[in-house]
Protein backbone atom coordinates (compact mmCIF):
# COMPACT_ATOMS: atom_id res chain seq x y z
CA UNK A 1 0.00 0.00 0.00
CA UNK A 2 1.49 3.58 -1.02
CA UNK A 3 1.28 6.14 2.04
CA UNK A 4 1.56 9.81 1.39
CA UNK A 5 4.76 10.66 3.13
CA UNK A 6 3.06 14.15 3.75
CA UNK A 7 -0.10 12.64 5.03
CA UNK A 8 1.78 10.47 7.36
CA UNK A 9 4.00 13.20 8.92
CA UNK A 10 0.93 15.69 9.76
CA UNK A 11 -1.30 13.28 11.19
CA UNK A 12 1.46 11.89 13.54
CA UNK A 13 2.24 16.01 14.20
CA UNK A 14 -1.42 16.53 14.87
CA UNK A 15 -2.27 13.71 16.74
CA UNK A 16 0.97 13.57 19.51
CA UNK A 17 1.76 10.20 17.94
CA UNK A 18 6.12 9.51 18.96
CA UNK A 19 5.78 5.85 18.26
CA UNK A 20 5.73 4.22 14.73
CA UNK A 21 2.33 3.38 13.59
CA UNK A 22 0.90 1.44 10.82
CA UNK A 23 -1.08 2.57 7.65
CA UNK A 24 -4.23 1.45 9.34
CA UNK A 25 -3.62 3.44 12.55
CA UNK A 26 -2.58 6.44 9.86
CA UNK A 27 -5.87 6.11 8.15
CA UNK A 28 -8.07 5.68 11.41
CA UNK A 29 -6.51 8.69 13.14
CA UNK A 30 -6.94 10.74 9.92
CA UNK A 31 -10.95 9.71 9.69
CA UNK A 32 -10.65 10.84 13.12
CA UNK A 33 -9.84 13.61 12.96
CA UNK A 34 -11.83 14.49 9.48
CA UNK A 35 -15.07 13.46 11.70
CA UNK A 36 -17.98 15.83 13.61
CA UNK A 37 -16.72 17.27 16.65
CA UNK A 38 -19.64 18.53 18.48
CA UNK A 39 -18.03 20.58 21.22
CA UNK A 40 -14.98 22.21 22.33
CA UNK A 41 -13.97 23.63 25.93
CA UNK A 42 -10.95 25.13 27.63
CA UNK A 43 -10.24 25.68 31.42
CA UNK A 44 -6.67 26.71 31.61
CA UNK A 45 -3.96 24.88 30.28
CA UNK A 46 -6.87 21.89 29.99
CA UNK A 47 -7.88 22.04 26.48
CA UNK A 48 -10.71 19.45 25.22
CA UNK A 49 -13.10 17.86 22.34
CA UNK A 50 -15.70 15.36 21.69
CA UNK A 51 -17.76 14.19 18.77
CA UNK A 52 -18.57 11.53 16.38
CA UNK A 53 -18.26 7.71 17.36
CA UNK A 54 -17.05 8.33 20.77
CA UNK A 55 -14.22 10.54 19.94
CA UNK A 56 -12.57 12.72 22.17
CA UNK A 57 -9.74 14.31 21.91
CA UNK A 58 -6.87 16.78 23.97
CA UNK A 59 -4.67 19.31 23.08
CA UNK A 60 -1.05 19.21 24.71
CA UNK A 61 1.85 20.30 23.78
CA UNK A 62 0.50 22.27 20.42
CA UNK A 63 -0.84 18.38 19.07
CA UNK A 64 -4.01 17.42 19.37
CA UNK A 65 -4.17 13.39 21.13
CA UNK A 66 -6.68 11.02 20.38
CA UNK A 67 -8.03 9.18 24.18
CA UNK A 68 -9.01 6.54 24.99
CA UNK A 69 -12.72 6.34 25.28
CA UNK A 70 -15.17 4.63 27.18
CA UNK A 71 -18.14 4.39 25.28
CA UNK A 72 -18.61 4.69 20.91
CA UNK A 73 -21.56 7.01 20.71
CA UNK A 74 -21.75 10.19 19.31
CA UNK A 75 -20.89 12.52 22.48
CA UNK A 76 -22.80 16.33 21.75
CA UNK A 77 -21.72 18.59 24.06
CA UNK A 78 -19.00 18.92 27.03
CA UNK A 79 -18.49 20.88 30.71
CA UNK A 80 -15.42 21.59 32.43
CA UNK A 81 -15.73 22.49 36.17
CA UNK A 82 -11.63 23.17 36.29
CA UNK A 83 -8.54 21.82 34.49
CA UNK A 84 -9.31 17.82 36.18
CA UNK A 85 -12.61 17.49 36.66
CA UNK A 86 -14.76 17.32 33.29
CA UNK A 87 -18.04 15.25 31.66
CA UNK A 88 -19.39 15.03 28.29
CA UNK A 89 -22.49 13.51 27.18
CA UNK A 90 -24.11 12.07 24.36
CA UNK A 91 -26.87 9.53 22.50
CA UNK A 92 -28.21 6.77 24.66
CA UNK A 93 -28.13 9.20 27.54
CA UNK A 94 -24.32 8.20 28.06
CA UNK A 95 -22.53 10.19 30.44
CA UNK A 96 -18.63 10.10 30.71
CA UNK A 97 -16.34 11.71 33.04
CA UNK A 98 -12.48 12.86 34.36
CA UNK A 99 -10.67 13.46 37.09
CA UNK A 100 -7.25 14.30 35.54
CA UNK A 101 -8.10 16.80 32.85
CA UNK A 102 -8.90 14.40 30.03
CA UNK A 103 -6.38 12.02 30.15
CA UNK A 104 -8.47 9.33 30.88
CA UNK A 105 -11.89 8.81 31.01
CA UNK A 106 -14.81 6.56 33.06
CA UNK A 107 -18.30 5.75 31.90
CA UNK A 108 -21.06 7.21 34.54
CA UNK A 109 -24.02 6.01 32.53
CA UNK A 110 -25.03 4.57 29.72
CA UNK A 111 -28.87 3.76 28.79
CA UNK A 112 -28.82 1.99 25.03
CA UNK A 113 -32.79 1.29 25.20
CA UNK A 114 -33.47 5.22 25.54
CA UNK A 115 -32.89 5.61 21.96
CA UNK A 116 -32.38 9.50 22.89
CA UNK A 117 -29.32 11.86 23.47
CA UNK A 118 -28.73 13.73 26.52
CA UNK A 119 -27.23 17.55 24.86
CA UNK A 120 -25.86 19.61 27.93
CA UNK A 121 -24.42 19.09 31.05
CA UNK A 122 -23.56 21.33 33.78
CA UNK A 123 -21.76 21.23 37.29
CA UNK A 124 -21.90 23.45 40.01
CA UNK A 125 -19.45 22.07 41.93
CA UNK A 126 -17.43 18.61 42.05
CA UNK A 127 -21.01 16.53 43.29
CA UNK A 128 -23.53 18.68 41.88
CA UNK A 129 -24.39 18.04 38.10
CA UNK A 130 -27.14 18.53 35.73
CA UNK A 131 -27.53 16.81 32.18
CA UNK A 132 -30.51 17.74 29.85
CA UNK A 133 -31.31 16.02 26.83
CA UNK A 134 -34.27 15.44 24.17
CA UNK A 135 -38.14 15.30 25.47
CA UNK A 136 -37.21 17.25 28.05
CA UNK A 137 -35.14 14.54 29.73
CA UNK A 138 -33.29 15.93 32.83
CA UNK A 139 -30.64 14.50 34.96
CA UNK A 140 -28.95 15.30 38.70
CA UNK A 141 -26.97 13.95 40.30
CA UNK A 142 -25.26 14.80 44.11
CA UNK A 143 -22.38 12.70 44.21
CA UNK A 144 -20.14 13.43 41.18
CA UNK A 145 -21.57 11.31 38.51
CA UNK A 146 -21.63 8.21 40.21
CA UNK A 147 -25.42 8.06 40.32
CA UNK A 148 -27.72 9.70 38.05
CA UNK A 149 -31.82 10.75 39.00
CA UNK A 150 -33.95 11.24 36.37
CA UNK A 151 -36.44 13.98 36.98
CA UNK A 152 -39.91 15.14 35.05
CA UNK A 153 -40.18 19.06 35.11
CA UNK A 154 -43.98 19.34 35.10
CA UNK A 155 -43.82 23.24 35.84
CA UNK A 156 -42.36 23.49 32.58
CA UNK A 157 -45.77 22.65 31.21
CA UNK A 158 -48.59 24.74 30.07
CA UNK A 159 -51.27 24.35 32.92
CA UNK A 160 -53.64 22.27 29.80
CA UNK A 161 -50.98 19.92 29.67
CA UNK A 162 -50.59 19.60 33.43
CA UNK A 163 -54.65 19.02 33.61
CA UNK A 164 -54.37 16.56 30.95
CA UNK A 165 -51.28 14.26 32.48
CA UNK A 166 -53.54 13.95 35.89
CA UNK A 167 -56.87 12.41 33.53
CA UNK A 168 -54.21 9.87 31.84
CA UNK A 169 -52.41 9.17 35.35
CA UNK A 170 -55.94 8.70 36.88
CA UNK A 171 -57.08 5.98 34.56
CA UNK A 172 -53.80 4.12 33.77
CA UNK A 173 -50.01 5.23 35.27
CA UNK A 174 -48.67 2.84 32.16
CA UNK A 175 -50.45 5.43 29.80
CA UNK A 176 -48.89 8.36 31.87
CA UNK A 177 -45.50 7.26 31.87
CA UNK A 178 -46.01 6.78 27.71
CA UNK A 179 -47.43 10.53 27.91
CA UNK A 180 -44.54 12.19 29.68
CA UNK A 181 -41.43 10.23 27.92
CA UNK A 182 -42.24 12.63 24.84
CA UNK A 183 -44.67 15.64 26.12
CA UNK A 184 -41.66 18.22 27.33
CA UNK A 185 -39.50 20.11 24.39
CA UNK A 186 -35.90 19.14 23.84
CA UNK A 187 -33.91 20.69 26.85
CA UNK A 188 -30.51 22.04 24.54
CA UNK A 189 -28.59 24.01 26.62
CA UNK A 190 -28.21 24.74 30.49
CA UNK A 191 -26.03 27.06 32.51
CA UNK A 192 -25.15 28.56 35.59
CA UNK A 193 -25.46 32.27 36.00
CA UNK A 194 -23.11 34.49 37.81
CA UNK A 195 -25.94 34.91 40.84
CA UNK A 196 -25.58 31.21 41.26
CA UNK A 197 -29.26 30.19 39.23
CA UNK A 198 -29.81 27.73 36.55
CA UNK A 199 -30.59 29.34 32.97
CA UNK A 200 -32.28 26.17 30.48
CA UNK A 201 -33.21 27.17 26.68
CA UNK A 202 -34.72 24.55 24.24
CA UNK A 203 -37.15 23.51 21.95
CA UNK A 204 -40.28 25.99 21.33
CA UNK A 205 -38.99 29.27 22.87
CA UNK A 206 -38.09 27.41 25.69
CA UNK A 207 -35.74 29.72 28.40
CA UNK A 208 -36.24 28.75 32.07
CA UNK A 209 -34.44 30.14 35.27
CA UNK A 210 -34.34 27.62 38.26
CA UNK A 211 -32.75 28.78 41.63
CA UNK A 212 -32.16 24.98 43.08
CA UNK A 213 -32.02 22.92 40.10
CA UNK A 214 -34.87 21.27 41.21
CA UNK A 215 -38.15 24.01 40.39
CA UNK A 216 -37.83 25.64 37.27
CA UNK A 217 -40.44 28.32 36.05
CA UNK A 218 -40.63 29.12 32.01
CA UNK A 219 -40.51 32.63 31.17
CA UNK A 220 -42.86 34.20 28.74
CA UNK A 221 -42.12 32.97 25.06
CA UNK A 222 -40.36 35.85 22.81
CA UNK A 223 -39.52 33.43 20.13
CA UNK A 224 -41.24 29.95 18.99
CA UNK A 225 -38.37 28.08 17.33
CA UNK A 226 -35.56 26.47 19.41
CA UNK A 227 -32.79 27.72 21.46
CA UNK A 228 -29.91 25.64 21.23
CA UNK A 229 -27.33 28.13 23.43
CA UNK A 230 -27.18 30.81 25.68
CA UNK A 231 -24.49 32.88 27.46
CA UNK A 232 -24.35 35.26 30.19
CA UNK A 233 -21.76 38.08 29.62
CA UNK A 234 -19.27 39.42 32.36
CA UNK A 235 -21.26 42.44 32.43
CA UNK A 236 -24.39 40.00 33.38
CA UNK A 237 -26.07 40.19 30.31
CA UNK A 238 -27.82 37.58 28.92
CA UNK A 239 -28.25 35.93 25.34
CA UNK A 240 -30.11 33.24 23.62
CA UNK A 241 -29.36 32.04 20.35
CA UNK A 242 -30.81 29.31 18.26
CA UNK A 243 -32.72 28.61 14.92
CA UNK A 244 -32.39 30.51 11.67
CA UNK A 245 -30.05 33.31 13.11
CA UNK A 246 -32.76 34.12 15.90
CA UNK A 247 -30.52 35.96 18.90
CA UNK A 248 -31.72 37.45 21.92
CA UNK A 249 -30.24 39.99 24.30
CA UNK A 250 -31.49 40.93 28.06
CA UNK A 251 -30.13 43.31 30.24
CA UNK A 252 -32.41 42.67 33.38
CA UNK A 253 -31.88 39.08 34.19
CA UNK A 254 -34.41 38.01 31.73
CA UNK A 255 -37.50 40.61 32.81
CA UNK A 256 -37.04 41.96 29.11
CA UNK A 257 -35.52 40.84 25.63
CA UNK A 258 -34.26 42.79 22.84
CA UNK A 259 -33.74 40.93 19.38
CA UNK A 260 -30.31 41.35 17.66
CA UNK A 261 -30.37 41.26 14.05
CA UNK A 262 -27.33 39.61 12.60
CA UNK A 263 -25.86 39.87 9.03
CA UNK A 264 -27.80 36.16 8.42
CA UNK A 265 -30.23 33.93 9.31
CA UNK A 266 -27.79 30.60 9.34
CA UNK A 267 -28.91 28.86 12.67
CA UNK A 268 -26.51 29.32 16.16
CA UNK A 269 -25.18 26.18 17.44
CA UNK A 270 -22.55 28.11 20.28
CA UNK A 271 -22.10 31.13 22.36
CA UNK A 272 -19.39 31.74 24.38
CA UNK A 273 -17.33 34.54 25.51
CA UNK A 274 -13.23 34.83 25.41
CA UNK A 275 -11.23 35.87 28.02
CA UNK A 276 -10.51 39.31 26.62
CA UNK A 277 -14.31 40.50 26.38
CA UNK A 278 -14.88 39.06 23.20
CA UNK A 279 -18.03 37.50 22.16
CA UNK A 280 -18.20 34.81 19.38
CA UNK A 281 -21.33 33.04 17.48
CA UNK A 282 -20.89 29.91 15.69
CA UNK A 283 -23.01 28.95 13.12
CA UNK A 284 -24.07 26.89 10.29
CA UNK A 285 -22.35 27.25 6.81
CA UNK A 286 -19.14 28.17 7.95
CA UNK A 287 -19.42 31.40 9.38
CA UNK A 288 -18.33 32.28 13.13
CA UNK A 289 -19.42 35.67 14.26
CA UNK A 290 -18.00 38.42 16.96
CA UNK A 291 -18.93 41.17 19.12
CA UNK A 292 -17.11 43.17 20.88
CA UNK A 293 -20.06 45.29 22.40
CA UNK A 294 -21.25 43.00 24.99
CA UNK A 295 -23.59 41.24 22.46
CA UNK A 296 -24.93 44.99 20.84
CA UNK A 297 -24.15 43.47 17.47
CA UNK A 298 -22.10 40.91 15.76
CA UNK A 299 -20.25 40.81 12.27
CA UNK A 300 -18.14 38.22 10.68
CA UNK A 301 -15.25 37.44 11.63
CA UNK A 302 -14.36 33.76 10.26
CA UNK A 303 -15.82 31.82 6.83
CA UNK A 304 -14.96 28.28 6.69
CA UNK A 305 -17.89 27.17 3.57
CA UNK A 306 -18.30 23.61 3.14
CA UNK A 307 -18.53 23.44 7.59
CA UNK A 308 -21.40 23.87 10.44
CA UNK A 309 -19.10 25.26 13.44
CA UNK A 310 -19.93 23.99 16.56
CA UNK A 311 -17.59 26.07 19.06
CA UNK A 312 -14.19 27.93 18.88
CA UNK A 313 -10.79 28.38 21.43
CA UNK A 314 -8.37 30.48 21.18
CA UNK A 315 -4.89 28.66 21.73
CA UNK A 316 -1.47 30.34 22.17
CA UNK A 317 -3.39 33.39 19.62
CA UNK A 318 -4.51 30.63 17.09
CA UNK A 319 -8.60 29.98 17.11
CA UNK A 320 -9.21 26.25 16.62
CA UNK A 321 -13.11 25.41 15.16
CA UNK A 322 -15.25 22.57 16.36
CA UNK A 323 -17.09 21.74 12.95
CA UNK A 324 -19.34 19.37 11.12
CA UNK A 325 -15.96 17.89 9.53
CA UNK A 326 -13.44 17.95 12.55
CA UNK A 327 -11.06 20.17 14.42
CA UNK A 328 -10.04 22.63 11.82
CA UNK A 329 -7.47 25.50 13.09
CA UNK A 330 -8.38 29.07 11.11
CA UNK A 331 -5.85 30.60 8.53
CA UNK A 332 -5.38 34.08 7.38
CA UNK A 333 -7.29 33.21 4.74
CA UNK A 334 -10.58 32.45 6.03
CA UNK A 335 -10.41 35.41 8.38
CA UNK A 336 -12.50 38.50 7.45
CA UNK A 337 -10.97 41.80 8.19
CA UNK A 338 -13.64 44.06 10.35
């Protein structure tokens, strides 16, 4: 079998690989590689990814290294509490976690007949956790990860809905367990605000506020498509972002919303603020957006066609893309000058 000599050299580069590999290794860590990765995070020097077939991946020493994996599903979305402690979920409601910054990794839980994916997760400290997930499936847990409770947020429902569940439960509990697998919207994104509440967005305008994790109360819809991020600012403002370019922007906790009109309507998949005030938007079709007015209004900053970006970091000055087609790092060329 020919190898490109090229080929070879940059995936060992990228990868970290020092030891000789084979041409199937080669090919497997280029696929790799070339696959979705759904989410990227950084806490320090602790610099992480996960996607497609279980994949996740580390940065260290400017390569980025394939680990070892517990589980081959495709993994959405991950949290990092610090530069150890970190979890990232994914379909069949599998939850994964580690306690020395990525280097390896344990599986918490792992449900194959839920034929769903879990899309969020969020700590507050080193036991207290919350995963979300599709139907409005929702996850706590008090002990790190080792145990998981599921919980049904019934104050998330219209008060018809609520009426409805206790006729079904009446006359058969099998019929009301059926009823509330599916009845919630698809819980996408949940965070911790600076005041120490819960902020959930989702499916069907969907943005929530909880002070305890446990009671949640919906805020009034200002939008009837899905939410699939949301960020508060280090000035404390708020922003949801989600379907066909919608983006929101609240200066009072949530009391009020203001819609910001980007240059597109390409769906949001990521929010997320960079360490120098910086605000960046990540969307479909290749195009990451920035703001550097506390979320006032955006403009492009990166085009990469041909990708859906997922999330960005900003390593040692060089921004690294989560995409539809692997961990890409941005060149002068796809930059756009502001």
């Amino acid at each position: 079998m020919f190898i490109n000599k090229a080929l070879l050299l940059s995936v060992m580069a990228l990868i970290g690989s020092v030891s000789p590999i084979s041409a199937a290794e080669v090919n497997q860590a280029r696929l790799a590689l070339q696959a979705p990765v759904m989410a990227i995070s950084r806490q320090g020097d602790t610099i992480l990814s996960v996607g497609d077939r279980g994949h996740i991946f580390k940065f260290n020493q400017q390569k980025w290294s394939q680990v070892a994996s517990p589980s081959d599903v495709l993994f959405t979305n991950i949290f990092q509490l610090n530069q150890v402690n970190a979890w990232a979920v994914g379909h069949d409601l599998t939850i994964v976690a580690t306690k020395d910054g990525g280097n390896t990794w344990q599986l918490q839980q792992q449900l194959a007949q839920s034929d769903r994916p879990l899309l969020d997760i969020n700590f507050i400290d080193r036991n207290n956790g919350y995963a979300v997930g599709a139907y409005g499936t929702y996850f706590n847990t008090t002990d790190g990860g080792k145990s998981w409770t599921k919980q049904f947020l019934a104050s998330l429902l219209p008060q018809d809905d609520i009426e409805y569940l206790a006729e079904i439960r009446a006359e058969s509990e099998e019929e009301y367990q059926y009823e509330i697998s599916s009845i919630l919207p698809h819980f996408n994104k949940i965070i911790r605000l600076q005041n120490g509440s819960l902020m959930m967005v989702g499916e069907l305008g969907l943005i929530a506020l909880s002070n305890d994790g446990q009671t949640w109360q919906r805020l009034d819809n200002i939008y009837d498509g899905s939410f699939f991020s949301a960020l508060e600012t280090r000035k404390n403002t708020l922003l949801v972002a989600g379907l066909r370019g919608n983006l929101f922007r609240s200066i009072d906790q949530g009391k009020s919303w203001h819609k910001i009109n980007l240059p597109n309507s390409f769906s949001v998949n990521d929010l997320r603020q960079q360490s120098n005030g910086d605000i960046y938007l990540a969307q479909n079709n290749g195009i990451l957006l920035k703001s550097s007015d506390d979320g006032e209004s955006f403009s492009v900053a990166v085009l990469y066609k041909g990708h859906d970006l997922l999330g960005n970091v900003t390593i040692d000055n060089k921004m690294w893309l989560a995409t539809s087609k692997g961990l890409v790092q941005v060149s002068s060329q796809h930059q756009v000058k502001q």
